[in-house]
N, C-alpha and C. Protein backbone atom coordinates (compact mmCIF):
# COMPACT_ATOMS: atom_id res chain seq x y z
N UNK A 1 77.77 259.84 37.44
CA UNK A 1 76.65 259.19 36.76
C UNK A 1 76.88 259.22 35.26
N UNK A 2 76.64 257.92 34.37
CA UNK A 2 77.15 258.18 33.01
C UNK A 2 75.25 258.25 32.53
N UNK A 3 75.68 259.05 31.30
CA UNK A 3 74.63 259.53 30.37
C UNK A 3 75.15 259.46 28.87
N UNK A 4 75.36 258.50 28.55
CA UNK A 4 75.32 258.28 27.06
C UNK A 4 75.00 259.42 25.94
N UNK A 5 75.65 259.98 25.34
CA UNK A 5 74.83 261.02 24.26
C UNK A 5 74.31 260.19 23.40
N UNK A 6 74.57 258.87 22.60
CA UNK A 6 73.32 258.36 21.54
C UNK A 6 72.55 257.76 22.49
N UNK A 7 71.94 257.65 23.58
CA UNK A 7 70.61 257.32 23.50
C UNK A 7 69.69 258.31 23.81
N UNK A 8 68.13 258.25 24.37
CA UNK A 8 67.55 258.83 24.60
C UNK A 8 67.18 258.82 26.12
N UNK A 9 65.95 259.17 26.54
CA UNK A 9 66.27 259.36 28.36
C UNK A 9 64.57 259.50 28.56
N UNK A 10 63.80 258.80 29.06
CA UNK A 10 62.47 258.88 29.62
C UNK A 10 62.70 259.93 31.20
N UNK A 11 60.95 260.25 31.50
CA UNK A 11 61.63 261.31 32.81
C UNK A 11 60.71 260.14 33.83
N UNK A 12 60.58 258.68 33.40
CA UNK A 12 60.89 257.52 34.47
C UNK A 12 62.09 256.82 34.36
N UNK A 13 63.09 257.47 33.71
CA UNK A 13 64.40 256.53 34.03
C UNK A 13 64.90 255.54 33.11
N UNK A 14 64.30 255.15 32.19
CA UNK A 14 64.58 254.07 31.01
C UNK A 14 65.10 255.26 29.98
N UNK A 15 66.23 254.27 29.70
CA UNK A 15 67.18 254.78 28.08
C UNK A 15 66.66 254.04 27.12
N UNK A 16 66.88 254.55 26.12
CA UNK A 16 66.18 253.69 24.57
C UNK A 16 67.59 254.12 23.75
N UNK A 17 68.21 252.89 22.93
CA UNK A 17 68.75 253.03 21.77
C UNK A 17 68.20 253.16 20.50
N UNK A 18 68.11 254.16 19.31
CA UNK A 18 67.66 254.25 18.65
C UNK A 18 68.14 253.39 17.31
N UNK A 19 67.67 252.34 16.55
CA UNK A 19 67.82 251.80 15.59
C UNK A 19 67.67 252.03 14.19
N UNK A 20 67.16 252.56 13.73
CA UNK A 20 66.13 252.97 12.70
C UNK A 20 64.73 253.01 13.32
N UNK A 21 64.05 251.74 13.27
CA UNK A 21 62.95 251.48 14.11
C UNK A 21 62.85 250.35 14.96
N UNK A 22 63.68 250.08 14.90
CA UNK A 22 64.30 249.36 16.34
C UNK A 22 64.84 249.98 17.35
N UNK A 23 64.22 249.60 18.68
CA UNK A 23 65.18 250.25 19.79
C UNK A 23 64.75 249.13 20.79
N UNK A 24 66.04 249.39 21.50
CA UNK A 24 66.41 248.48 22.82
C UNK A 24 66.61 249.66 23.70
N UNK A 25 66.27 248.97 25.01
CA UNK A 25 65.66 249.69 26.27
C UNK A 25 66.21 249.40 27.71
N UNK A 26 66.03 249.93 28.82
CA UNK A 26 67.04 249.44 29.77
C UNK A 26 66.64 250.85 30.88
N UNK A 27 67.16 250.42 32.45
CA UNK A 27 66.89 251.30 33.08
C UNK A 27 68.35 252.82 33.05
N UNK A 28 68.32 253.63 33.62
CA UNK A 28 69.61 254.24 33.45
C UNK A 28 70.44 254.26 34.94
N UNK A 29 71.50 254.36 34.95
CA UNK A 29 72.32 254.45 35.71
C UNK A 29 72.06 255.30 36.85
N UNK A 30 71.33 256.64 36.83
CA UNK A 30 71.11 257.02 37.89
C UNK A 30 69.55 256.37 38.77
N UNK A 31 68.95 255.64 37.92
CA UNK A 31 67.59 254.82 38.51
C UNK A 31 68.37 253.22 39.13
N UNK A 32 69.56 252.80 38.54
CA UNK A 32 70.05 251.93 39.20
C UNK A 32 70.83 252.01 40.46
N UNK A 33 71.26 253.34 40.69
CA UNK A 33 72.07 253.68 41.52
C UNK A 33 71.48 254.41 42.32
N UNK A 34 69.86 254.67 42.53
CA UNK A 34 69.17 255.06 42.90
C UNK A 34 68.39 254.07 44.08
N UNK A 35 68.30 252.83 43.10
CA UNK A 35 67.41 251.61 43.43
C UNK A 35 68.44 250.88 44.83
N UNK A 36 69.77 251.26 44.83
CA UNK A 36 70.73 250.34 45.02
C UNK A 36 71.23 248.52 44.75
N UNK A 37 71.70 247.64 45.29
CA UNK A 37 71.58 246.74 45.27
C UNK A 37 70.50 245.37 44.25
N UNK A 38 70.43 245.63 43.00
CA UNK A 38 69.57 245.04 42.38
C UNK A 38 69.04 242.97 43.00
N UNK A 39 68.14 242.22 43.30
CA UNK A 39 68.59 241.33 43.77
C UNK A 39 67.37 240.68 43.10
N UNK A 40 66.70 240.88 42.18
CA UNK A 40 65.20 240.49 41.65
C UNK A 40 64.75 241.26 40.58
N UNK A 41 64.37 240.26 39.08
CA UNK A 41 64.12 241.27 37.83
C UNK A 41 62.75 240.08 37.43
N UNK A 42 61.71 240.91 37.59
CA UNK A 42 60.87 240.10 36.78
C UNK A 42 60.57 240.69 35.88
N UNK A 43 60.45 239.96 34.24
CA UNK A 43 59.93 240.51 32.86
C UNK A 43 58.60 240.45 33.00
N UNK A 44 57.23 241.20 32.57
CA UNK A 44 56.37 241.05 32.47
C UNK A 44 55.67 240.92 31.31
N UNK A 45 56.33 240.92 30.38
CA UNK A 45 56.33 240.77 28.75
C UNK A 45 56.86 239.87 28.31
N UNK A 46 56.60 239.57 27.20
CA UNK A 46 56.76 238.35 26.44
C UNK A 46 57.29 238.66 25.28
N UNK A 47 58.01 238.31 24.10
CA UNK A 47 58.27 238.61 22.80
C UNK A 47 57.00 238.24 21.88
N UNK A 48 56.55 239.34 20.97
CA UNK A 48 55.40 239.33 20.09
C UNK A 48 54.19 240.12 21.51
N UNK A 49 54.10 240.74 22.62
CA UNK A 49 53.44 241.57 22.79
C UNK A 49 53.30 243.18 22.71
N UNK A 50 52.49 243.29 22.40
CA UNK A 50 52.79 244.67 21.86
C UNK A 50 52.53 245.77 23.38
N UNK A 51 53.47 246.83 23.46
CA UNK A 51 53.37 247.78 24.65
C UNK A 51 52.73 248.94 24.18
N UNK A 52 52.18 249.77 24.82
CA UNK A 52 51.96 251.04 24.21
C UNK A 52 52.90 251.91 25.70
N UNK A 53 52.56 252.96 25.09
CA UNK A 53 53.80 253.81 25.84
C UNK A 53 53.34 253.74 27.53
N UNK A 54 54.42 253.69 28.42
CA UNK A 54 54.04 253.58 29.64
C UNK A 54 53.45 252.63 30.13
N UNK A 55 53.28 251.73 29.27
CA UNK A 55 52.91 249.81 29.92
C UNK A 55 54.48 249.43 31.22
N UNK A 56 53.69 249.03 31.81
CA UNK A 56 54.61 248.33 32.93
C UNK A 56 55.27 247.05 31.56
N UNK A 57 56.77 247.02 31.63
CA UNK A 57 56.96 245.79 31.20
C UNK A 57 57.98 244.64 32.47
N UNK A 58 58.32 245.58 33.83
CA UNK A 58 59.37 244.75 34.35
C UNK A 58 58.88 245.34 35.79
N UNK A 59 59.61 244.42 36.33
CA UNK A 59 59.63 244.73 38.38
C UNK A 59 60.73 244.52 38.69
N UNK A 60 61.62 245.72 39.39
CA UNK A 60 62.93 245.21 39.73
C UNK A 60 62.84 245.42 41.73
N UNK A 61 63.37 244.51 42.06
CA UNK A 61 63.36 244.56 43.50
C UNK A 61 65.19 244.66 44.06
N UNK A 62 64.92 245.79 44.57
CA UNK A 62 66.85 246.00 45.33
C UNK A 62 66.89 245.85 46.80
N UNK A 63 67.57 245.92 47.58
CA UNK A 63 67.54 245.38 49.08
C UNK A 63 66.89 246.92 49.41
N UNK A 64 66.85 247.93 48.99
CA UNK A 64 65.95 248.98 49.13
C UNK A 64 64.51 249.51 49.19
N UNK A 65 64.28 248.73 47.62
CA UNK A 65 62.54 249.17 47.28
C UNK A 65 62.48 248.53 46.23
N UNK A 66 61.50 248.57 45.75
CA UNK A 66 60.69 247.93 44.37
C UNK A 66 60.65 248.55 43.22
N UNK A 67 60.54 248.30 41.75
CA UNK A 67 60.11 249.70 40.98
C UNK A 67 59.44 249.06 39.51
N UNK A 68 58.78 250.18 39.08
CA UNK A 68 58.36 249.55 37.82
C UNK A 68 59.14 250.10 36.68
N UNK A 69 59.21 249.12 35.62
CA UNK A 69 60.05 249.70 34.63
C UNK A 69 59.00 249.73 33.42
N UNK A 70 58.88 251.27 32.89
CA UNK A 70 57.81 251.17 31.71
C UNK A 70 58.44 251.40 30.33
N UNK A 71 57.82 251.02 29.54
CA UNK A 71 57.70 251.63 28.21
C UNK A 71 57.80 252.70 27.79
N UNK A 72 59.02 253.19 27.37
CA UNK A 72 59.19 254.88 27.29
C UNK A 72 58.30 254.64 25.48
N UNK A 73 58.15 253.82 25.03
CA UNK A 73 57.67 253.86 23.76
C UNK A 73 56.76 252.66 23.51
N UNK A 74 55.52 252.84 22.24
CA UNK A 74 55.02 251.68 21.60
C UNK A 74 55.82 250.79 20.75
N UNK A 75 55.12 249.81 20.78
CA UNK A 75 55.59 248.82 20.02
C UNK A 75 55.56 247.41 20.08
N UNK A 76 56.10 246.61 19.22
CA UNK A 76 56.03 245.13 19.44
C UNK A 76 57.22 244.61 20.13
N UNK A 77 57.21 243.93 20.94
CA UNK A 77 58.59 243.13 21.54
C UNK A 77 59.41 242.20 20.73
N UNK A 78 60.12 241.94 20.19
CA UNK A 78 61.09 241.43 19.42
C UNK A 78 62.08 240.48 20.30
N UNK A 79 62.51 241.16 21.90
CA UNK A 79 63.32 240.31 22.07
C UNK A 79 63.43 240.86 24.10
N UNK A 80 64.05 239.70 24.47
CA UNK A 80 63.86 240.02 25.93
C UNK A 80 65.34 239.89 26.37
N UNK A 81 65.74 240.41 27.23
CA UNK A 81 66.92 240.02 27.68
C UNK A 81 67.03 238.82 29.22
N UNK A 82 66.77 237.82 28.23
CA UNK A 82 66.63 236.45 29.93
C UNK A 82 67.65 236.82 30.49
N UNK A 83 69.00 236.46 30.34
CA UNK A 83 70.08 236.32 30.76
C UNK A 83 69.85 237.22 32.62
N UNK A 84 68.94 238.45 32.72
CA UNK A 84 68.59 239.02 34.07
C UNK A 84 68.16 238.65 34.88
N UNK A 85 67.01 237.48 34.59
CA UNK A 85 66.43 236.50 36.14
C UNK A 85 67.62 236.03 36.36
N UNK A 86 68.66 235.43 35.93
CA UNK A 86 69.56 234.67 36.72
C UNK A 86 70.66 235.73 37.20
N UNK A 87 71.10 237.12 36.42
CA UNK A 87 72.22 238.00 37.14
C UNK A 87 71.71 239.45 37.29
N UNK A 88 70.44 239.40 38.20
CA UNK A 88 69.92 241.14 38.31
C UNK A 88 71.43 242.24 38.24
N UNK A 89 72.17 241.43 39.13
CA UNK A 89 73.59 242.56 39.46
C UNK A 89 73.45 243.13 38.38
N UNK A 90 73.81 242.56 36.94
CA UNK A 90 74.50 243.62 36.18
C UNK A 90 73.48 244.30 35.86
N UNK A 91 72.62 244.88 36.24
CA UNK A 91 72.03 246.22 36.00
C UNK A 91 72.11 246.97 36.64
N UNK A 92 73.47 246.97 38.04
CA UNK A 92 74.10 247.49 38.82
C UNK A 92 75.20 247.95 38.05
N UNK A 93 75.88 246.68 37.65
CA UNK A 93 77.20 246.45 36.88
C UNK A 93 77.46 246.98 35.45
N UNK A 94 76.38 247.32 34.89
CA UNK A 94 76.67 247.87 33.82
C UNK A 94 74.91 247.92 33.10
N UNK A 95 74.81 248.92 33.25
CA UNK A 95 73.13 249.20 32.97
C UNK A 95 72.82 249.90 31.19
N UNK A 96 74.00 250.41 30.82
CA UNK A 96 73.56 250.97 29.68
C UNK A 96 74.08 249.45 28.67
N UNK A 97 75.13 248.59 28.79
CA UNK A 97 75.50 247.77 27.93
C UNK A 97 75.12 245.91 28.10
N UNK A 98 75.46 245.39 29.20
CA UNK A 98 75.01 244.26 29.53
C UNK A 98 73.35 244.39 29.98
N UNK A 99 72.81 245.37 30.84
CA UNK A 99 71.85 245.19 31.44
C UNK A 99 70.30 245.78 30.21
N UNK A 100 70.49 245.29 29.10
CA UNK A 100 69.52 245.78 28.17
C UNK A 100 68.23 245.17 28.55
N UNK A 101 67.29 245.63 28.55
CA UNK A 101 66.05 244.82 28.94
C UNK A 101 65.00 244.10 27.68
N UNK A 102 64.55 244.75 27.03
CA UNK A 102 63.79 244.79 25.80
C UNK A 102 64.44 245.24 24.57
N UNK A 103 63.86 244.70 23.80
CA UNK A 103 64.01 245.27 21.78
C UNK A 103 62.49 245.12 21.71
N UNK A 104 62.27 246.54 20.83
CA UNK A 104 61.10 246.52 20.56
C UNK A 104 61.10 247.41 19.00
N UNK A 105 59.85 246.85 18.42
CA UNK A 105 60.07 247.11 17.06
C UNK A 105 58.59 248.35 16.95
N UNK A 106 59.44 249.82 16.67
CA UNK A 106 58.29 250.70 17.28
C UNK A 106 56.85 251.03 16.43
N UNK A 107 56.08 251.35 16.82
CA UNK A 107 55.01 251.21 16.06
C UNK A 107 54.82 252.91 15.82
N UNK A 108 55.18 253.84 16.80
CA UNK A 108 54.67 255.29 16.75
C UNK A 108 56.07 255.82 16.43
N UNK A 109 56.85 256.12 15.44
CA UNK A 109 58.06 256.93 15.42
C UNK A 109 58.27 258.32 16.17
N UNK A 110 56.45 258.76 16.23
CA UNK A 110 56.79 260.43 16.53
C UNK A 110 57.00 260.32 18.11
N UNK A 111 56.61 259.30 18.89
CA UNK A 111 56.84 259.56 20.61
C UNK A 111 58.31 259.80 20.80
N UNK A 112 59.07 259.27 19.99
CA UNK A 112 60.79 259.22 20.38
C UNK A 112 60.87 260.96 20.63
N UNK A 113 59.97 261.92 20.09
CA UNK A 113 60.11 263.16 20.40
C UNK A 113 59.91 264.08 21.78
N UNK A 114 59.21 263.02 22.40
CA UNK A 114 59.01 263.34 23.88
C UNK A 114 59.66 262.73 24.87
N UNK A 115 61.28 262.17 24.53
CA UNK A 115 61.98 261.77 25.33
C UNK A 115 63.58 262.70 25.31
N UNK A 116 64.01 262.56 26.33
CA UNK A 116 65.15 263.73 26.32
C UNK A 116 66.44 263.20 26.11
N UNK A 117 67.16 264.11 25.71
CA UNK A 117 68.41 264.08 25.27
C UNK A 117 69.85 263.71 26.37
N UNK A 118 70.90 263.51 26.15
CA UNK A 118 71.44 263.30 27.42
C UNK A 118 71.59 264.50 28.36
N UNK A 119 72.19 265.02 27.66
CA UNK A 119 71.70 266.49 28.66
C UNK A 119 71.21 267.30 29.19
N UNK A 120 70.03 266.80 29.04
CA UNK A 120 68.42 267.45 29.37
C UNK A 120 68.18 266.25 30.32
N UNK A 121 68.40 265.06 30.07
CA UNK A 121 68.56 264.40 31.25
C UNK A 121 69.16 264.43 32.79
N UNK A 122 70.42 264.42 32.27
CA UNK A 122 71.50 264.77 32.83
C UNK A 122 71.39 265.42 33.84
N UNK A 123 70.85 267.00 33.47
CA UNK A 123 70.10 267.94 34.05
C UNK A 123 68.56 267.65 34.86
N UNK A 124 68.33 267.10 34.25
CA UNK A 124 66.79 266.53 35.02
C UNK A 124 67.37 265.57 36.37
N UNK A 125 68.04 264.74 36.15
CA UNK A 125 68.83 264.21 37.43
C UNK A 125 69.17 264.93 38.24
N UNK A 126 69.99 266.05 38.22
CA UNK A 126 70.19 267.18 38.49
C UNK A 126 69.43 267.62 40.09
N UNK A 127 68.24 267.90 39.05
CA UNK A 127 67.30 268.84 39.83
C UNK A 127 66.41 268.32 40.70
N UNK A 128 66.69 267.04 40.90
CA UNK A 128 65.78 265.72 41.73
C UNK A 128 66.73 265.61 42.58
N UNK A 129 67.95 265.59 42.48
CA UNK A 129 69.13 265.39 44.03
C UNK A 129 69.36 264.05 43.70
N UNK A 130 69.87 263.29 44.94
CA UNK A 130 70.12 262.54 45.03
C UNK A 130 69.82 261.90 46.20
């Protein structure tokens, strides 16, 4: 399972890149490989809505199960990644680099403090199995 050391790690499964105050968002590799088979991504957001932390922004459907993808952070949406209604795969195929979901321009700097590190992740994967 890869775990990136620059990003950050929600304990629902979304990575955040940190920008300054920009960050882009995405599910992680062990929630994709979890989900199996990705075959359905709906955005539920729009660019210019604002999330607050833990807003549903996506629905991903795998030949497995369903899931929601939230907002590990506030903020305004800046940018969506379309390119996923037409190729869910690559959030199979590559979840930390092609499969980005959101840019969002953050409104609360201090929440980035309640998200974990890769190795505290890492470890949190860990202890859930597989």
């Amino acid at each position: 399972m890869k775990t990136p050391e620059n990003l950050k790690y929600s304990m629902t499964d979304e990575w955040v890149l940190v920008e300054g105050n920009i960050v882009t968002m995405g599910i992680t590799d062990y929630a994709q490989d979890s989900l199996s088979d990705i075959v359905f991504i709906e955005m539920l957001v729009s660019e210019e809505d604002v999330l607050n932390q833990g807003d549903n922004c996506a629905t991903l459907e795998s030949v497995k199960a369903a899931a929601d993808v939230h907002a590990p952070l506030s903020g305004k949406v800046i940018a969506i990644n379309d390119e996923l209604s037409d190729s869910p795969e690559k959030v199979n195929a590559s979840p930390y680099e092609d499969a980005w979901m959101i840019k969002m321009e953050l409104s609360n700097i201090s929440e980035l403090e309640g998200l974990m590190s890769a190795e505290a992740y890492a470890k949190y994967c860990d202890e859930r199995g597989h």
